[in-house]
Structure formats: structure tokens, C-alpha cells
Protein backbone atom coordinates (compact mmCIF):
# COMPACT_ATOMS: atom_id res chain seq x y z
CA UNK A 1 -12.60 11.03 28.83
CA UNK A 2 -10.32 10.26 25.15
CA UNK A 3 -12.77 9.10 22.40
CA UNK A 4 -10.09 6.75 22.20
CA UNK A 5 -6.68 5.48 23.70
CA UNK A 6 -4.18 3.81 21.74
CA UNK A 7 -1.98 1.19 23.45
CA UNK A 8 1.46 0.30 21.81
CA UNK A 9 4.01 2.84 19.15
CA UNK A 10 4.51 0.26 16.11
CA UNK A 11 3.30 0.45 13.07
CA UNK A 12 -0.02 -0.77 13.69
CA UNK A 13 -0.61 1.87 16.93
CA UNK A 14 1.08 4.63 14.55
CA UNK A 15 -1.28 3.85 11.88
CA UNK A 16 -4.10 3.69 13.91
CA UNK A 17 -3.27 7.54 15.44
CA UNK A 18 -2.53 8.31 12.06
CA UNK A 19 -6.28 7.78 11.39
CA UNK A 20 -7.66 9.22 14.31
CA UNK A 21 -5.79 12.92 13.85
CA UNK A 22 -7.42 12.69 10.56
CA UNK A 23 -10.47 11.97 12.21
CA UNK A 24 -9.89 14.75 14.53
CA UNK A 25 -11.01 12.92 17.31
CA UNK A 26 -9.71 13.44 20.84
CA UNK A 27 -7.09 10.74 21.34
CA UNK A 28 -3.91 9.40 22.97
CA UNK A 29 -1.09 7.22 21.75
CA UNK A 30 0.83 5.45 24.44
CA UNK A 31 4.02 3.86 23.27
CA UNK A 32 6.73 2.14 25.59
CA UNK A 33 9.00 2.83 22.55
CA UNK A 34 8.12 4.47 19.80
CA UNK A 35 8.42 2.36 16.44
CA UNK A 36 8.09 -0.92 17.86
CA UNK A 37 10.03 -3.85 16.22
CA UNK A 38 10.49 -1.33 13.30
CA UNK A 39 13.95 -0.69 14.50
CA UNK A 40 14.66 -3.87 15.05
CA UNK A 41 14.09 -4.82 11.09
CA UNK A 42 17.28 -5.15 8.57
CA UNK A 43 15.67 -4.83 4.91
CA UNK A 44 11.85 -4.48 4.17
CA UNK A 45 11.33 -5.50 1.20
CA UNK A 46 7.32 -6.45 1.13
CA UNK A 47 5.98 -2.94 1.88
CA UNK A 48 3.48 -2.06 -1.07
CA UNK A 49 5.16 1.50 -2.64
CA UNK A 50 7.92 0.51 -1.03
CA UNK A 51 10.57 -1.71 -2.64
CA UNK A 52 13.52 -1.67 -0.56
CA UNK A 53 14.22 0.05 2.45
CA UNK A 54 15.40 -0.67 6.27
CA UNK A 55 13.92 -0.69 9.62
CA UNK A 56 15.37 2.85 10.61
CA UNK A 57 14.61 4.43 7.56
CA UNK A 58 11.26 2.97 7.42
CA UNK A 59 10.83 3.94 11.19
CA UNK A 60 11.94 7.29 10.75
CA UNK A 61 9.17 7.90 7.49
CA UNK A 62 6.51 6.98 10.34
CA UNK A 63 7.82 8.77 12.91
CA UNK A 64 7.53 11.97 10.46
CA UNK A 65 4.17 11.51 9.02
CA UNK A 66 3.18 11.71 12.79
CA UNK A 67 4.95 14.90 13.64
CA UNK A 68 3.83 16.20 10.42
CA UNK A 69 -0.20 15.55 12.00
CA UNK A 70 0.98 16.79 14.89
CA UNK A 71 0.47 13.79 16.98
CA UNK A 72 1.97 13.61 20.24
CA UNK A 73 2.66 10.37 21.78
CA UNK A 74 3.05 9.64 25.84
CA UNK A 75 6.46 7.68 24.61
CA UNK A 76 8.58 6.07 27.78
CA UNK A 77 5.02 5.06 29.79
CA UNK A 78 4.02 1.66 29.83
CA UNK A 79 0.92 0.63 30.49
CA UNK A 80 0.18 -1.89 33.46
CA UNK A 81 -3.46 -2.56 33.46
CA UNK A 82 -6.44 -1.46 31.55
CA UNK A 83 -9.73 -2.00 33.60
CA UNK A 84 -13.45 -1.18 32.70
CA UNK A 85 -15.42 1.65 34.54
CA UNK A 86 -18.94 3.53 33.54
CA UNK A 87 -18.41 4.47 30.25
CA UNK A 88 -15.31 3.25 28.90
CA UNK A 89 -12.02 2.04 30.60
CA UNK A 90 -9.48 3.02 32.55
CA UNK A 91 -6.03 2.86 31.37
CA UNK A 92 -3.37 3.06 34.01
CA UNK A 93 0.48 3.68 33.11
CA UNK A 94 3.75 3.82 34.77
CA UNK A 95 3.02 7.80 34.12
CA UNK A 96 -0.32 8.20 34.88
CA UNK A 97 -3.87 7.23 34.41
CA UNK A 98 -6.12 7.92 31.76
CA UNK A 99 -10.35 7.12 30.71
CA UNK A 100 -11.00 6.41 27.41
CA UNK A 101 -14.41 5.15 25.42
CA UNK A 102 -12.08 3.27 23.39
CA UNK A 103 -9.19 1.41 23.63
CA UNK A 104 -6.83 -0.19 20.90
CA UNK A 105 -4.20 -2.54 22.12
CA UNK A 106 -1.30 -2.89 19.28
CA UNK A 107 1.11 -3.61 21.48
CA UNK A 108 3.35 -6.63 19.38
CA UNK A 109 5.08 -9.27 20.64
CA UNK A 110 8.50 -9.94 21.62
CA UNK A 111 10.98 -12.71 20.89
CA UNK A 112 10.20 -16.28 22.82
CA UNK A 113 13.03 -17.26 24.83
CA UNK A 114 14.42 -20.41 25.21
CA UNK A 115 15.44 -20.35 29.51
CA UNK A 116 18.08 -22.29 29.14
CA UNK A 117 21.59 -21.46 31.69
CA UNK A 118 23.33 -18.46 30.14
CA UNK A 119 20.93 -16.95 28.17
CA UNK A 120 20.03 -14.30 30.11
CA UNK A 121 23.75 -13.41 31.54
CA UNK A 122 25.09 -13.40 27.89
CA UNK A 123 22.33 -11.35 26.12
CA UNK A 124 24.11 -8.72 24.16
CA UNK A 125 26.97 -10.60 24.53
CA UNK A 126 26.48 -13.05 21.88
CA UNK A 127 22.97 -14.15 22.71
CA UNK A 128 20.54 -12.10 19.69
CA UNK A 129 17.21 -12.62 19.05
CA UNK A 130 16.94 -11.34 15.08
CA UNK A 131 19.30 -12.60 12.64
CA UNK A 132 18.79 -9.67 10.25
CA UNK A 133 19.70 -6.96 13.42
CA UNK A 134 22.06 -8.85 14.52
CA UNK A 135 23.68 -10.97 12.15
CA UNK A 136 25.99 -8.75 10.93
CA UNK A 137 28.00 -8.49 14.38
CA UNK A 138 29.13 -11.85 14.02
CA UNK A 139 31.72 -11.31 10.80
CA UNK A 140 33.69 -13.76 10.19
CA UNK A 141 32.44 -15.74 13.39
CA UNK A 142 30.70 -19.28 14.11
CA UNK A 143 27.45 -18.71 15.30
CA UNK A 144 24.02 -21.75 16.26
CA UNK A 145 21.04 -19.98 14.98
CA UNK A 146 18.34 -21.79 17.41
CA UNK A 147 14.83 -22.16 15.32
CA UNK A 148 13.19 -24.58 13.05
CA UNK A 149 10.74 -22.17 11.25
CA UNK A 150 10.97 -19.43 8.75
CA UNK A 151 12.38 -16.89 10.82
CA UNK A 152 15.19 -19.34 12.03
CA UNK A 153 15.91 -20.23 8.05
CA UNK A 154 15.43 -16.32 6.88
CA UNK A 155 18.30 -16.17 9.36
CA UNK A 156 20.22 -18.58 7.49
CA UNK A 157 19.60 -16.73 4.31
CA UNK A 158 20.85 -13.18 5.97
CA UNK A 159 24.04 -14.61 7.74
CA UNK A 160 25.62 -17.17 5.75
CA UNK A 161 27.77 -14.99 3.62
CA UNK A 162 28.62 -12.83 7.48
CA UNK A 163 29.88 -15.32 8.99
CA UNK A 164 32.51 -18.16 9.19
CA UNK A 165 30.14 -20.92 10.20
CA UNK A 166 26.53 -21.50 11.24
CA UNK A 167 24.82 -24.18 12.99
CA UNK A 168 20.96 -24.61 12.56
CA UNK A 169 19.91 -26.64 15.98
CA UNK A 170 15.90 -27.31 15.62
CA UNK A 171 14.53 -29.29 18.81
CA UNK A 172 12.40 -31.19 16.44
CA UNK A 173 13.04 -33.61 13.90
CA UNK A 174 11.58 -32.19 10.83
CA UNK A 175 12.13 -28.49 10.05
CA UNK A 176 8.51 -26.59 9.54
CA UNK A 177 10.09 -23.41 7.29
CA UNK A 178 9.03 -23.15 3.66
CA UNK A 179 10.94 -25.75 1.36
CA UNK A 180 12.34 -23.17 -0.56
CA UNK A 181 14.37 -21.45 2.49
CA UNK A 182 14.98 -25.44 3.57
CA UNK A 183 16.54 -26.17 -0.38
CA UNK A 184 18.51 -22.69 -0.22
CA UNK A 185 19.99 -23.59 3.19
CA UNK A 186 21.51 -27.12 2.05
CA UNK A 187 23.34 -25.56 -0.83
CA UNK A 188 25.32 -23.41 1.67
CA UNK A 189 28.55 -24.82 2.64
CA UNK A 190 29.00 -23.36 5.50
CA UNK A 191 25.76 -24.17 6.94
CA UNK A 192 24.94 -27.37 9.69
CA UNK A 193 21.64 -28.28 10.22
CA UNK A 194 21.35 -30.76 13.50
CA UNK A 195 17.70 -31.44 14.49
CA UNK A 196 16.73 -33.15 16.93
CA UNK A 197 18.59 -30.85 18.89
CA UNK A 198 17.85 -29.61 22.23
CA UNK A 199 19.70 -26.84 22.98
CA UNK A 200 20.40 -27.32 26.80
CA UNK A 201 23.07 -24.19 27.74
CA UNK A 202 25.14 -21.21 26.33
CA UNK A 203 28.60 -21.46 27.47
CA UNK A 204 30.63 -18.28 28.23
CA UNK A 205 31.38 -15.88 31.28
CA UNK A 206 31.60 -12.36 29.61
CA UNK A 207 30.89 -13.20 26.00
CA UNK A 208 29.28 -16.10 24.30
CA UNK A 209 31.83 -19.20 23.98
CA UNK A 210 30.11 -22.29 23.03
CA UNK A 211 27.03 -24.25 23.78
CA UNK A 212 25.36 -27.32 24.95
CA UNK A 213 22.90 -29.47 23.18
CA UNK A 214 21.02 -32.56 23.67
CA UNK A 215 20.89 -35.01 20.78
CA UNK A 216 20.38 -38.80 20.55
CA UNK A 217 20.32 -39.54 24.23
CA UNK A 218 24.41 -37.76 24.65
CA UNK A 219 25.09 -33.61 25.44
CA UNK A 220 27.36 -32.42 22.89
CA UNK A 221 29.12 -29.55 22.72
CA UNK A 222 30.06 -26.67 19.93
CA UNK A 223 32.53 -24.20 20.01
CA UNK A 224 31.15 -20.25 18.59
CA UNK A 225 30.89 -16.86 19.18
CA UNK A 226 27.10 -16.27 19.05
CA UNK A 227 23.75 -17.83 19.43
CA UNK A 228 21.07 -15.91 17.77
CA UNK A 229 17.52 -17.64 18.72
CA UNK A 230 14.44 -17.45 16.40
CA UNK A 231 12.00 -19.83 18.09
CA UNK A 232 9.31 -17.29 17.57
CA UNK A 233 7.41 -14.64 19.67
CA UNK A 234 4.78 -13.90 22.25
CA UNK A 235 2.38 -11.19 22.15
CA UNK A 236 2.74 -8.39 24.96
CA UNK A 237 -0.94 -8.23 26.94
CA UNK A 238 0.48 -9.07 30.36
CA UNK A 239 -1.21 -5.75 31.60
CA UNK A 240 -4.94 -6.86 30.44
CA UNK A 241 -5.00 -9.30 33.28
CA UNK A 242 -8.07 -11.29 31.66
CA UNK A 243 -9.81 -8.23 30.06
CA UNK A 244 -9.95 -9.48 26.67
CA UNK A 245 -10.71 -13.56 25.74
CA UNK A 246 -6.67 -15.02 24.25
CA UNK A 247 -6.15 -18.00 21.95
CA UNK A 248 -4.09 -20.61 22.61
CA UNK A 249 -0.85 -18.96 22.35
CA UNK A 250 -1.99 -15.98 24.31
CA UNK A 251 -3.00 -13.35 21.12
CA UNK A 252 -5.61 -11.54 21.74
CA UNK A 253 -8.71 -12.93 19.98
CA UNK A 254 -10.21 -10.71 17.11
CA UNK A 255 -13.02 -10.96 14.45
CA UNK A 256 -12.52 -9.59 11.19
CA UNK A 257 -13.15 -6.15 12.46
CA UNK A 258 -10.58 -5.95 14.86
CA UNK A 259 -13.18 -6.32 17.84
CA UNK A 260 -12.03 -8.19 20.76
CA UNK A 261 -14.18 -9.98 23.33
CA UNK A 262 -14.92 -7.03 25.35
CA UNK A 263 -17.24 -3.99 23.77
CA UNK A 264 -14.99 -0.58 22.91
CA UNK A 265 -11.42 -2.60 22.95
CA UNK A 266 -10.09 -3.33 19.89
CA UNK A 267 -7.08 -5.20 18.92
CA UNK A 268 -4.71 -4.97 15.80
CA UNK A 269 -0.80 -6.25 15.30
CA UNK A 270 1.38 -8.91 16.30
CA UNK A 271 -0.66 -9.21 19.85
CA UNK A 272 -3.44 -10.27 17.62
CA UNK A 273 -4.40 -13.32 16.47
CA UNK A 274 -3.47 -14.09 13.24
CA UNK A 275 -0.09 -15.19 13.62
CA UNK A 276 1.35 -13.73 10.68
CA UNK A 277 4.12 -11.31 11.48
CA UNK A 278 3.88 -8.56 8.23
CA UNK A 279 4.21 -4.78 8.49
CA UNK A 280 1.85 -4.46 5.44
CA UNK A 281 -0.85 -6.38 8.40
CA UNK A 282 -0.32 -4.37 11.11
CA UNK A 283 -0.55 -1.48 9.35
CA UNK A 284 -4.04 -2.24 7.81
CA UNK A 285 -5.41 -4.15 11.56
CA UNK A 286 -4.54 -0.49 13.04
CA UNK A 287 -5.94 1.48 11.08
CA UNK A 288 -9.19 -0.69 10.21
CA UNK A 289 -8.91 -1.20 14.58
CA UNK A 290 -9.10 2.83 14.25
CA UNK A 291 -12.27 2.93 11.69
CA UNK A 292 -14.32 0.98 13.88
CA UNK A 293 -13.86 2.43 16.77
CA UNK A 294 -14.86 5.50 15.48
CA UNK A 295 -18.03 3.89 14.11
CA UNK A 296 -18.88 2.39 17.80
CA UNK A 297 -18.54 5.62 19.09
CA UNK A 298 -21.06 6.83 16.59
CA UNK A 299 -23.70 3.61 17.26
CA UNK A 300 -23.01 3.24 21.27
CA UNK A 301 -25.15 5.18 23.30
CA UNK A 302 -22.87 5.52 26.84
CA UNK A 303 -24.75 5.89 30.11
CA UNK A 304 -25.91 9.82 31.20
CA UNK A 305 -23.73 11.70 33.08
CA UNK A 306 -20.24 10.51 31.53
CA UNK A 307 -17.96 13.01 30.53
């Protein structure tokens, strides 16, 4: 049985094994994909010690500083459920199944979807999901970026001087992203903001070629290239089927120790609550997540006879 198992390779289950090889404690880090929504970053520019760098390069530091501990992770297994037994929990993967006293879940989140007709046929063909990945693919193009919050007007800020033309459709009336990304956006020529807009279909057979929106009571139509949509994210915890006690918007509920609902399973990232998506957070939630664990360990006296 692992003193501890770490769900989930971002920065915040990275940090957290980080810890425990200094800790030399007997652990596991299972990652889906190593690096997490790392990769999927343009420019980070926020990271304390760090004033400019990308997603890969940033990525690529972590992934060093772990072979450099020696830490191995079980990268390409994904976990499917994570159920208590005497002692601990089980942890059961695509690749195998594991017991653990422990367990952190820092799995993330992943970009909210807006199920609309030809989303899903057209993703990677026009359809994105981060402006600052993706943005740059659509030079000289006109693109709807599909959002009403920071993210969606961050996306503004990153692809108005890439491409031809972009359309801001918000399904509400009032936009919720700070006023200063809202006053930046208006002084772009280039830029349309339509809200309400309900964004009803994306148009195209093997590449993105318009789409469909719903706005005072008619459908309207625009003509573009891409549709990048930043309507923010859910947290992955699927596989704890009820384990752990979820807010209302499905992160995993934590107190200011990283303790979940349930004894031993701790919680740190963007599948946390806390709803504030920062590098420089996840990074500190894993490895605080990692501290105390270690210190229940210490304080929990498990049943006789467990391995």
C-alpha cells in the first residue's frame, strides 16, 4: 500500500510529487498526460521568478525538475474510479489498480462546451477552445470568439492583431470580464461585440464556414473561418462517483488545507473549489495537498493488519 497516490500530471499533481520525493515517501503519480493544461498555455507571465515564458517551455522546466528527483510517473493511465477499502483506498486505472493511504486528486478541468450542431464534427477544424493556443492559426482570418468573461476578452486581447476580424457573441446581455479588458476591447477596430447572442450552430462540412446565432427573437448568420469558445471549464472528477462532497459547479469541495470531505483524500487545482484558474495556485494547493497528507499519515492510526 503507497503512503500516497497522486491523481492528475499538471502543475499542481507535479508539485505535489515534487514534495513527496523530497519527503521520500513511497508514492505514485498518475497522469493521463503529463503537464496538464501547461501545454496548452501561450505566454505566462504571472509566475513569481518567472517573468515571461510559454506553456512548453514552462512545461518542459517541470517535466525536468521531476526527472532530475527521479520521479516516475504512470503517464497514459487514467484513472476510472477511486473507492475506499480498510486502510486507505483503492485506485483503479485503465492500467491497473493500486491501494494507497492517501490520495490527492489534481486532476484540472477542461474547457465547457457549448453542444451546439457542428461543434463536435469541426473541432480542430476551426472549432478551438483557447484563444492564446489557438489564436494564432487563424492569420489573417474572421473568427466569433464565444464567451462573456475574462477568458473570452483575454482572447480578444491575444487575437486582435492575428486576425482579420473578430466577433465577441456573449449569450447574456452584460459582459462579466474586468472593465479594463471590456475598455481595451472597444478601442479595437476590428473587434464586434453582439450580446445577447445565442450562439445556435457552426456552419461548415470539413472546416469551419460560418455560424448561427440567436439574437432579438431572428437567427442570424456570420460568415468566418473559426470559432474559438471560452465559456469556461469543468473540473475532471467523473471517476470519484460521489466519493468526495462537490459544490455547485461540480469542484471538489476543500477547506483551507486542501482536505476534502472524505478522511486521507485531498484535493488541490482547477478540480478544486476556488474557481480561480492560476498556475502560481495550483502549484501551492499541490504541494500544501502534499504537506498534509504527510502529516495525516503521521496523526492517523490505520487499523492492524494493513500493509
Amino acid at each position: 500500500m503507497k503512503q500516497v497516490v497522486i491523481v492528475g500530471g499538471g502543475i499542481a499533481g507535479q508539485t505535489a510529487a515534487i514534495y513527496a520525493s523530497r519527503k521520500k515517501m513511497d508514492y505514485l503519480l498518475i497522469a493521463k498526460q503529463l503537464g496538464g493544461q501547461v501545454y496548452q498555455s501561450g505566454e505566462i507571465l504571472n509566475y513569481p521568478g518567472i517573468p515571461r515564458t510559454t506553456g512548453a517551455e514552462f512545461g518542459e522546466r517541470l517535466e525536468k525538475h521531476l526527472q532530475e528527483l527521479g520521479v516516475e510517473p504512470r503517464e497514459g493511465e487514467e484513472v476510472k474510479r477511486v473507492e475506499p477499502v480498510a486502510g486507505g483506498y483503492r485506485i483503479v486505472s485503465d492500467g491497473g489498480e493500486y491501494l494507497s493511504r492517501t490520495v490527492i486528486v489534481a486532476t484540472g478541468a477542461r474547457p465547457r462546451r457549448l453542444e451546439v450542431p457542428g461543434e463536435e464534427r469541426l473541432v480542430n477544424r476551426g472549432v478551438a477552445y483557447c484563444s492564446i493556443c489557438d489564436g494564432p492559426l487563424f492569420a489573417d482570418q474572421t473568427i466569433a470568439i464565444v464567451g462573456g468573461g475574462n477568458s473570452a476578452l483575454e482572447g480578444v486581447d491575444s487575437t486582435h492583431a492575428i486576425a482579420k476580424k473578430v466577433y465577441v457573441l456573449n449569450i447574456e446581455e452584460e459582459f462579466i470580464a474586468h472593465e479594463t479588458l471590456m475598455e481595451k476591447a472597444r478601442t479595437y477596430r476590428n473587434v464586434e461585440l453582439i450580446a445577447p447572442a445565442r450562439t445556435v450552430e457552426i456552419l461548415g462540412d470539413k472546416e469551419v464556414e460560418g455560424l448561427k446565432y440567436e439574437k432579438d427573437g431572428g437567427v442570424h448568420t456570420l460568415k468566418l473561418q473559426g470559432v474559438i469558445v471560452e465559456i469556461g471549464r469543468e473540473p475532471v472528477v467523473e471517476f470519484l462517483d460521489g466519493l468526495v462532497e462537490l459544490d455547485q459547479s461540480g469542484h471538489i469541495k476543500i477547506d483551507c488545507q486542501t482536505r476534502t470531505s472524505r478522511p486521507g483524500v485531498f484535493a488541490a487545482g482547477d478540480c478544486a473549489a476556488g474557481h480561480e484558474y492560476q498556475y502560481v495556485i495550483a502549484a501551492g494547493q499541490g504541494c500544501l495537498a502534499l504537506l498534509k497528507a504527510s502529516r495525516y499519515l503521521a496523526d492517523t492510526s490505520f487499523e492492524d493488519g494493513d500493509s
